[in-house]
Protein backbone atom coordinates (compact mmCIF):
# COMPACT_ATOMS: atom_id res chain seq x y z
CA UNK A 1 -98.57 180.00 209.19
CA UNK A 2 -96.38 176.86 208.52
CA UNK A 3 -93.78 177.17 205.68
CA UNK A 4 -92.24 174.35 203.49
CA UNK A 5 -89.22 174.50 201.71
CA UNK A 6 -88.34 172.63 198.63
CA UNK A 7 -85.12 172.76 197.73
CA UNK A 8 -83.91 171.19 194.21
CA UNK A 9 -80.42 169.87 193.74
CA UNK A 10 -78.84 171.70 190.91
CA UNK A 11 -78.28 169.86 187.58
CA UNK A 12 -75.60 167.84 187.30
CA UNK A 13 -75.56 166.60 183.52
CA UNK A 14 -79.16 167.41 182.50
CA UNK A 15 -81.51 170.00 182.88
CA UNK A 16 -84.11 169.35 185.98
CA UNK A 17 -87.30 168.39 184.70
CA UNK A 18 -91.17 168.91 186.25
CA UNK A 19 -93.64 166.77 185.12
CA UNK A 20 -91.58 165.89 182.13
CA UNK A 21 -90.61 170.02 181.42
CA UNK A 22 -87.61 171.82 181.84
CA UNK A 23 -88.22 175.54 183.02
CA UNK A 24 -85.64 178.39 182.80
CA UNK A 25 -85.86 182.29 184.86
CA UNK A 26 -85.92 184.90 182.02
CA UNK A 27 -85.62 188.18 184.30
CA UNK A 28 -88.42 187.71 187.03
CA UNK A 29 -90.43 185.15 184.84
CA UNK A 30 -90.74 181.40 184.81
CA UNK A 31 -90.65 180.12 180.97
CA UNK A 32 -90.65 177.22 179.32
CA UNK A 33 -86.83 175.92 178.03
CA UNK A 34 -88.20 175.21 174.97
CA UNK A 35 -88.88 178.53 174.20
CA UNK A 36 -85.26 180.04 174.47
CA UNK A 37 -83.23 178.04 172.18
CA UNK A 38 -80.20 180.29 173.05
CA UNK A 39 -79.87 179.94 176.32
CA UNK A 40 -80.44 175.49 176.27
CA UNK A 41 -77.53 176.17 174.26
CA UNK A 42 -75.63 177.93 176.85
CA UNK A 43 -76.74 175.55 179.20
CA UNK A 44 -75.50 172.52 177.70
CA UNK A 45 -71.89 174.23 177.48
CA UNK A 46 -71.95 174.69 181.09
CA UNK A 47 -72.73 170.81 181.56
CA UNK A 48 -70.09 169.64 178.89
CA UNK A 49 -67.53 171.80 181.36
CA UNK A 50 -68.51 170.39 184.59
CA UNK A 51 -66.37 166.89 185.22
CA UNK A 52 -67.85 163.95 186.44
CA UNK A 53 -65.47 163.70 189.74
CA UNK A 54 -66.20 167.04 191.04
CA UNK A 55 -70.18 166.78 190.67
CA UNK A 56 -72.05 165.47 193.68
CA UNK A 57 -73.47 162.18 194.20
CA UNK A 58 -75.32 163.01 197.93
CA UNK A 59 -75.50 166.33 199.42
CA UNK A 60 -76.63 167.68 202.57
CA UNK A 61 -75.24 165.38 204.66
CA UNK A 62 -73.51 165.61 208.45
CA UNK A 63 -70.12 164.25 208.91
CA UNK A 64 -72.01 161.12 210.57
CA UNK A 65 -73.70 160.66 207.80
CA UNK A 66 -70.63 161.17 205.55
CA UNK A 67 -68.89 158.35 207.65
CA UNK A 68 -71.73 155.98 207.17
CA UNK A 69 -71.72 156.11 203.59
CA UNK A 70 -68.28 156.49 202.78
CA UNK A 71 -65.18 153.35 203.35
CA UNK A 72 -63.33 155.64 205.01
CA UNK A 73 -60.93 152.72 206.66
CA UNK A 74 -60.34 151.80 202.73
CA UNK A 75 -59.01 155.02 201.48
CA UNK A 76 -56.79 154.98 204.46
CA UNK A 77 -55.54 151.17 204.03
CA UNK A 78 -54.76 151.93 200.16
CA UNK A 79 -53.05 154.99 200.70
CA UNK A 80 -50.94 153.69 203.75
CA UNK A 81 -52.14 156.48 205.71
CA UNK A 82 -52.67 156.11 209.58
CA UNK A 83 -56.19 156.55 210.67
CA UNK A 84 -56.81 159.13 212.12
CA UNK A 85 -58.32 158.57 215.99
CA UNK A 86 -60.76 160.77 216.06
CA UNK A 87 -63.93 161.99 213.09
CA UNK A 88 -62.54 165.57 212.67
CA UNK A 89 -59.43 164.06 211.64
CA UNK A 90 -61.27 161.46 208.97
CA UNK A 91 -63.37 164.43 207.78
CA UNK A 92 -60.47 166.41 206.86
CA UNK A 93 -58.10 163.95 204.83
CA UNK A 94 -61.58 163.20 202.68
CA UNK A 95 -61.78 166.85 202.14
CA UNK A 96 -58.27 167.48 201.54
CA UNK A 97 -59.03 164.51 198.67
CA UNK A 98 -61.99 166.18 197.49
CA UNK A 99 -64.02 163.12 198.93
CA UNK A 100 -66.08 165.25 200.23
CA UNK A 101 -66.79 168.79 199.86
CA UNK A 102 -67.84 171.35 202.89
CA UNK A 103 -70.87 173.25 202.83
CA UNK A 104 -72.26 176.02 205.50
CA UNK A 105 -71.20 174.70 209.18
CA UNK A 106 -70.94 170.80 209.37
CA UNK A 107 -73.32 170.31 206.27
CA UNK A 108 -71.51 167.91 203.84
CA UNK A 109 -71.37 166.80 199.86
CA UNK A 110 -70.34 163.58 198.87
CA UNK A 111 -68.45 163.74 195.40
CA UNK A 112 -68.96 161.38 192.50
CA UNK A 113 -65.02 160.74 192.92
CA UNK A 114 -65.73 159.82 196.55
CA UNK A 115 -68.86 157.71 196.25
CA UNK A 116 -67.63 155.87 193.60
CA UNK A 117 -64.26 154.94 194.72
CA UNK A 118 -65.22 154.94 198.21
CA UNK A 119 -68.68 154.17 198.42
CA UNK A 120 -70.01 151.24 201.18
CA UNK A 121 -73.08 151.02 199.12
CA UNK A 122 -73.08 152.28 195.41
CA UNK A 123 -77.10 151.57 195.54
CA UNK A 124 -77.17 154.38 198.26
CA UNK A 125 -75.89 157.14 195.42
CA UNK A 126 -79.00 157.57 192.74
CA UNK A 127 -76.57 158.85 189.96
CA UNK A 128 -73.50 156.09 190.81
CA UNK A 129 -75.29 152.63 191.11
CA UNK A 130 -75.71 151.82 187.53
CA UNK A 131 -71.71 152.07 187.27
CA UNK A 132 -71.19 149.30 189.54
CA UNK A 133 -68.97 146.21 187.92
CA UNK A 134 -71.35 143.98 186.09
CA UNK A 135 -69.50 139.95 185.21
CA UNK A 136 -71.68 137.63 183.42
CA UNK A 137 -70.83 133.97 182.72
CA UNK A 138 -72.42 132.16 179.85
CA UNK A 139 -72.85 128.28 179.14
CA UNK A 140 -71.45 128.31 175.89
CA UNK A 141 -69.91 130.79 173.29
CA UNK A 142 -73.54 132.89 173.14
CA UNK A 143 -75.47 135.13 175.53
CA UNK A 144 -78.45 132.52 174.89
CA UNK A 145 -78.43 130.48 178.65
CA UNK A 146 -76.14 132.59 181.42
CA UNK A 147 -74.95 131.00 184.28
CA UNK A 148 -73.93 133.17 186.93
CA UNK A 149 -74.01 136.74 187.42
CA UNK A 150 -72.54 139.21 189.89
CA UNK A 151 -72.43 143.12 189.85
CA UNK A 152 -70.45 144.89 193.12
CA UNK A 153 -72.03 146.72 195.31
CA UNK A 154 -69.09 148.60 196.62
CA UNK A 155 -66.95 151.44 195.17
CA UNK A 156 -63.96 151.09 192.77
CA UNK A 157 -61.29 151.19 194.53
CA UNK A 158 -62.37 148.47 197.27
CA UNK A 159 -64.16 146.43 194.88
CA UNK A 160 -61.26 146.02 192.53
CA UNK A 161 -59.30 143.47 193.98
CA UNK A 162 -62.24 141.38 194.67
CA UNK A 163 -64.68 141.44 191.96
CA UNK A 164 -60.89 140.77 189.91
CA UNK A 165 -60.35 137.67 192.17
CA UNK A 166 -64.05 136.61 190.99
CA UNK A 167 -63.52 136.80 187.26
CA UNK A 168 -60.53 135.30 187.17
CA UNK A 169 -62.01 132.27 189.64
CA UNK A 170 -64.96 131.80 186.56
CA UNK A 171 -62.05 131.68 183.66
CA UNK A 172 -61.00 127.92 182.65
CA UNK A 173 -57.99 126.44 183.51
CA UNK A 174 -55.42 124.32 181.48
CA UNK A 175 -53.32 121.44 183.57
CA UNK A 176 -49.84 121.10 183.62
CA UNK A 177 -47.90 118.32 184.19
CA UNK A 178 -44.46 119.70 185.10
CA UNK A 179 -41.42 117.09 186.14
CA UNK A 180 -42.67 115.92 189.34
CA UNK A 181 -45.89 117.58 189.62
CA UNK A 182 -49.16 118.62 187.85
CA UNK A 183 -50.67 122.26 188.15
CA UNK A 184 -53.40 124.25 186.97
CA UNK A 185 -52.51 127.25 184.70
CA UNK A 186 -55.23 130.20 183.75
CA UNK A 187 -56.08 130.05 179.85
CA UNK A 188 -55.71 133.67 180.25
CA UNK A 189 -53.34 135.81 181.64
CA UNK A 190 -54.58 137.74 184.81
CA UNK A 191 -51.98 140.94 184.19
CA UNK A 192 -54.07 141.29 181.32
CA UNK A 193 -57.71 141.10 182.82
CA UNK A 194 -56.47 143.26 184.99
CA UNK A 195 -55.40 145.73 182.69
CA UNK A 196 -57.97 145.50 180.51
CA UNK A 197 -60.45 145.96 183.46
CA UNK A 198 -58.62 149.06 184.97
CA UNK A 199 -59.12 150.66 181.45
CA UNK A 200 -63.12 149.76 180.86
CA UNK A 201 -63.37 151.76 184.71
CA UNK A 202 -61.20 154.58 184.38
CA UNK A 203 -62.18 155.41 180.74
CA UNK A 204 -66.22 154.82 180.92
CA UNK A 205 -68.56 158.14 179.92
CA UNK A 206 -70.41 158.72 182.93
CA UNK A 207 -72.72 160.43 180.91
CA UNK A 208 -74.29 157.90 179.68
CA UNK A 209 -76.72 156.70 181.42
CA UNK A 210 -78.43 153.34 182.48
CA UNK A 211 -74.96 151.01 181.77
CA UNK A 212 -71.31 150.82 183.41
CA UNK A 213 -68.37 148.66 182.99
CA UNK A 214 -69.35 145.00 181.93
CA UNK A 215 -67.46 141.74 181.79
CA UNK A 216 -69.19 138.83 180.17
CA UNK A 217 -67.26 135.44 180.08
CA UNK A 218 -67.96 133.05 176.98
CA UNK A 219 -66.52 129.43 176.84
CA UNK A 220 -64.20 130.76 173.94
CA UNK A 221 -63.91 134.56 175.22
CA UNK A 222 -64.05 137.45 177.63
CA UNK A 223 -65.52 140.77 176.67
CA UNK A 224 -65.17 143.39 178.46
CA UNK A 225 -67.06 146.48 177.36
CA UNK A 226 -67.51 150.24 178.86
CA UNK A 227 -69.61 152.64 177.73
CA UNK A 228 -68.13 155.53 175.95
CA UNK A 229 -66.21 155.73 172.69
CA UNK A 230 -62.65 156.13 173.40
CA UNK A 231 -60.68 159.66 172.96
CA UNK A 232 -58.24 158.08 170.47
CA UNK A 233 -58.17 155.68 167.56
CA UNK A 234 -58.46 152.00 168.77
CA UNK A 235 -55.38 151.20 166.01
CA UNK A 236 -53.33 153.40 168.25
CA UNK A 237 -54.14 152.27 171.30
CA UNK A 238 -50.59 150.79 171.76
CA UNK A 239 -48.12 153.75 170.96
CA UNK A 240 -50.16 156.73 172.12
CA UNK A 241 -50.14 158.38 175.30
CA UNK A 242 -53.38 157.52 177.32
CA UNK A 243 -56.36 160.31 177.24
CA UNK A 244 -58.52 160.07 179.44
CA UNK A 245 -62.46 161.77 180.65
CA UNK A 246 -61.58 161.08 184.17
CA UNK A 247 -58.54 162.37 185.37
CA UNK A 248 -58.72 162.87 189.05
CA UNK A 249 -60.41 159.24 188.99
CA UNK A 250 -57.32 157.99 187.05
CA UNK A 251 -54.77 159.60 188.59
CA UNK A 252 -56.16 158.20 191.92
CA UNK A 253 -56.30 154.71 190.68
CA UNK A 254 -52.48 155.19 190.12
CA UNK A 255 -52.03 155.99 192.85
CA UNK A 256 -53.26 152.64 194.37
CA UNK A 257 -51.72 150.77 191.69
CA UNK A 258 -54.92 150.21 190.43
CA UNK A 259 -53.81 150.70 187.15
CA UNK A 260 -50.50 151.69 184.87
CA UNK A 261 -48.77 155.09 185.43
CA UNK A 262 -47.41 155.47 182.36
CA UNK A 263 -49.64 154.04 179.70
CA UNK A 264 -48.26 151.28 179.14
CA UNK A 265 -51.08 149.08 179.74
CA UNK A 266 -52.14 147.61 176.64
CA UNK A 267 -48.43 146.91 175.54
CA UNK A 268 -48.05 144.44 179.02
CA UNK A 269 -51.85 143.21 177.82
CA UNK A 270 -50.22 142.51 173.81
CA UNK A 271 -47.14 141.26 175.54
CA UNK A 272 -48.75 138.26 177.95
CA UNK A 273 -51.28 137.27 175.03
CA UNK A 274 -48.38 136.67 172.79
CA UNK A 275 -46.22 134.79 175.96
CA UNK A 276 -49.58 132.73 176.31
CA UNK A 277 -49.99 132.14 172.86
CA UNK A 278 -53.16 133.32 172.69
CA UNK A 279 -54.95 134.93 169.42
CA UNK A 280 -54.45 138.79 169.40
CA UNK A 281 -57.11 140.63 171.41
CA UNK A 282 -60.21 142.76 169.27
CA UNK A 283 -60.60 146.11 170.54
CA UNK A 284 -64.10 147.78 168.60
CA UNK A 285 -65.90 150.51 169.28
CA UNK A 286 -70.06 150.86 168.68
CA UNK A 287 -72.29 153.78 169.00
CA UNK A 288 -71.89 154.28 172.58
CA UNK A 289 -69.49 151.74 174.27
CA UNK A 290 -65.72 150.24 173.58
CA UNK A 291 -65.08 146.58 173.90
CA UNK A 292 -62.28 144.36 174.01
CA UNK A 293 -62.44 140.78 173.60
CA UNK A 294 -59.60 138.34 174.51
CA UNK A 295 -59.97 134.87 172.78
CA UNK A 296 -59.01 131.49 174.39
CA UNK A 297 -56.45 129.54 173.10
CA UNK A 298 -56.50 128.42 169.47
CA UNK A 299 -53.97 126.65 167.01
CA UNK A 300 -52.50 128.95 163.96
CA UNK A 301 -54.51 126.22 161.94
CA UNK A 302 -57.95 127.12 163.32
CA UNK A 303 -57.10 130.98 163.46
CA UNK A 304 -58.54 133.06 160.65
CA UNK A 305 -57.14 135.52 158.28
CA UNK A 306 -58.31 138.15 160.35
CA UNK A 307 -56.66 136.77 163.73
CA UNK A 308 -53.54 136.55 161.80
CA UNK A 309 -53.41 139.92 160.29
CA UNK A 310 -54.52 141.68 163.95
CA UNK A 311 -51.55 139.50 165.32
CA UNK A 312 -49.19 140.49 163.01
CA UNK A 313 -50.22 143.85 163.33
CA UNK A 314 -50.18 143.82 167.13
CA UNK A 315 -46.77 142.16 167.30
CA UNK A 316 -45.26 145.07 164.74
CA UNK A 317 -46.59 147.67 167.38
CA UNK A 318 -45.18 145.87 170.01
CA UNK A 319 -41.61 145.59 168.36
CA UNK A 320 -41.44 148.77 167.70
CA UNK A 321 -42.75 150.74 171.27
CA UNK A 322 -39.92 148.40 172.39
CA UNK A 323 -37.35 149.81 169.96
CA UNK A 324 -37.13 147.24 167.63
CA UNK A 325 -38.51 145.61 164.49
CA UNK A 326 -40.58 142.64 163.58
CA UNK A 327 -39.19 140.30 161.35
CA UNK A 328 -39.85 136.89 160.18
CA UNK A 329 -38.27 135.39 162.38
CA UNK A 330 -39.73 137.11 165.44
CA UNK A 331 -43.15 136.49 164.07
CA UNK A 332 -42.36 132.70 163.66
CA UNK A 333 -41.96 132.89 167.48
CA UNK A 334 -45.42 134.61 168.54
CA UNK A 335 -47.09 132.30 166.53
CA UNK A 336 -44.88 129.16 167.63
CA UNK A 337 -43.87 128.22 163.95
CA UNK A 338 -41.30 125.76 163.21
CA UNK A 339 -37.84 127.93 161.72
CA UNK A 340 -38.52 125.08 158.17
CA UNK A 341 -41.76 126.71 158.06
CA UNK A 342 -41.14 130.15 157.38
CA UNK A 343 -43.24 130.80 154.33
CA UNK A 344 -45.97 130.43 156.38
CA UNK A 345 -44.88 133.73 158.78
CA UNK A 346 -44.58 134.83 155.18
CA UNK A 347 -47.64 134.62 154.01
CA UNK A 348 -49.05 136.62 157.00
CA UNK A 349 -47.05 139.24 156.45
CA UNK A 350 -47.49 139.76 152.65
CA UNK A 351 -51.50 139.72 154.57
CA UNK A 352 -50.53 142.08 156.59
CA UNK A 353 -48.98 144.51 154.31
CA UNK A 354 -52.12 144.20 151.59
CA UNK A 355 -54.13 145.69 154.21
CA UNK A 356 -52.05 148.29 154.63
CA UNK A 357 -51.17 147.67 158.48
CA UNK A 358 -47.85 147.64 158.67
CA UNK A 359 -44.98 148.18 155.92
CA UNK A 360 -41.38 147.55 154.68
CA UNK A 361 -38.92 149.16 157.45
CA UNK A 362 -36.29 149.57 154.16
CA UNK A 363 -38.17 149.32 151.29
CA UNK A 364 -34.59 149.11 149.10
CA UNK A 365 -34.00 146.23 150.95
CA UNK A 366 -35.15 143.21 148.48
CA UNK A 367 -33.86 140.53 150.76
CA UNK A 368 -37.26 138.92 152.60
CA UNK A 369 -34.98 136.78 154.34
CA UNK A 370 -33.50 139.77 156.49
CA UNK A 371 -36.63 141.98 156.17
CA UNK A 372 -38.17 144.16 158.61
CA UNK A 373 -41.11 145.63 159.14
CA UNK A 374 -43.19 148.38 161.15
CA UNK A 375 -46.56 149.93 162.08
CA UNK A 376 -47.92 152.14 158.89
CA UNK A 377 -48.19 155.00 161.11
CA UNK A 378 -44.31 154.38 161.94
């Protein structure tokens, strides 16, 4: 008699459904989940334990087939490895990175880590092709009439470089006119799309289904938005050590110099909006994503209360991960205020301090002139 064999992958971060219901083996019985309340519950611990990197995105696959779906001349380039000259030799570095992942005999997984760092074709990997980069660019300052849109195809780690080339080609430019020359200078600085870009990848819930890193470009912003909350407060995004859901997926991306080692990330992005002049970036947080906006340039005059107080408040942190303190003066200088003018830097920090954002470094010390102040978590 013929035989068929169906074999169902195993659940990665859901249960498997059939015709929309999820079954469970109590002893030698098939029952409904439903039904067993306890063990869903012991199911969804195992899922909460399993990381993203190490699940797999295809399976079954021969070494051929691993080679024809994975950038394996890529992860060679960026790690300034030498190619190896024959397959045997490519299979085992992408093992040895947990790429890939051996079966029985030359049978093959590819890993999330591998297909989405290293994948040719992100629409080839079911689970992976929603994560792809997504950059929209918008007419004006709504989402009412787009423009252009572009979403990768390829995986991280050889899609970086270009798809950041691309957003920062779409971002407006201000002219120059130097001594003996005019130039074109970026209204934003690209250390800081870069940064800010690195961080909505490496700190996305891949959980979450159906949405993935997404840059949209307004005529007065960017926002760049992943999906996920983030592990710590968005006030202390600054001064706290990074945490992150995907380590090995970080600590590869370092690696490449993707992204910063040491966490220092959103200090360079504070430190090049302030050299720009820019108003001080608005991290939120919603349900189920984090966004960051950057704002194009505006005058102190046009900026709101609430740009002033975020800049002061920024521009505290700032002085003080550097080891020093903000002070009038110093704040006259992010915002570009003339030294007769100081009431005005003033006035933004008595702001500042009613909303409880940063205080008095000495509060004995009654002299505003020679003030200084810090964080309120300081």
């Amino acid at each position: 008699k013929n035989i068929v064999f169906f074999e169902i992958p195993k659940a990665n971060h859901v249960p498997v459904r059939f015709k929309g219901l999820e079954y469970i083996r109590v002893g030698s019985y098939k029952k409904l989940l439903k039904d067993f309340p306890e063990k869903e519950r012991e199911l969804w611990a195992l899922f909460s334990l399993e990381l993203f990197e190490k699940s797999i995105a295809l399976e079954s696959l021969t070494a051929d087939e691993v080679i024809k779906n994975i950038n394996y001349p890529a992860y060679f380039d960026l790690t300034k490895q030498s190619l190896p000259d024959n397959r045997d030799g490519i299979i085992q570095r992408l093992l040895s990175e947990r790429l890939i992942v051996q079966k029985t005999g030359n049978i093959f997984d590819i890993t999330n880590l591998g297909g989405i760092l290293f994948g040719k074709d992100l629409r080839n990997f079911e689970r992976l092709s929603r994560k792809a980069i997504r950059v929209v660019i918008y007419k004006g300052k709504n989402r009412v009439e787009s423009q252009r849109e572009q979403t990768g195809i390829k995986g991280y780690a050889t899609d970086f470089e270009e798809m950041l080339g691309f957003i920062n080609d779409q971002l407006p430019k201000n002219e120059q006119i130097g001594q003996a020359f005019r130039r074109e200078k970026r209204m934003y600085p690209e250390l800081a799309i870069r940064e800010l870009v690195a961080n909505a990848i490496i700190h996305q819930d891949f959980n979450i289904s159906g949405t993935g890193p997404l840059i949209e470009i307004f005529s007065d912003r960017i926002e760049i938005s992943n999906p996920g909350v983030p592990l710590i407060d968005t006030m202390r995004f600054i001064d706290e050590p990074p945490r992150s859901r995907n380590e090995d997926l970080a600590a590869f991306m370092r690696r490449i110099n993707i992204c910063e080692e040491r966490g220092s990330g959103i200090d360079k992005v504070i430190l090049m909006v302030e050299l720009f002049q820019l108003p001080a970036p608005e991290f939120q947080v919603t349900a189920n994503h984090t966004k960051v906006t950057l704002f194009a340039y505006k005058k102190l005059a046009d900026m709101d209360k609430a740009d002033r107080v975020r800049a002061c408040y920024q521009h505290a942190c700032l002085r003080y991960v550097s080891n020093d303190r903000m002070t009038n003066s110093s704040l006259r200088e992010r915002f570009s205020i003339k030294d007769e003018n100081y009431s005005m830097a003033s006035r933004i920090i008595s702001d500042t301090i009613d909303t409880a954002l940063i205080k008095p470094y000495d509060p004995e010390n009654m002299s505003r002139k020679h003030a200084k102040y810090v964080p309120f978590w300081a």
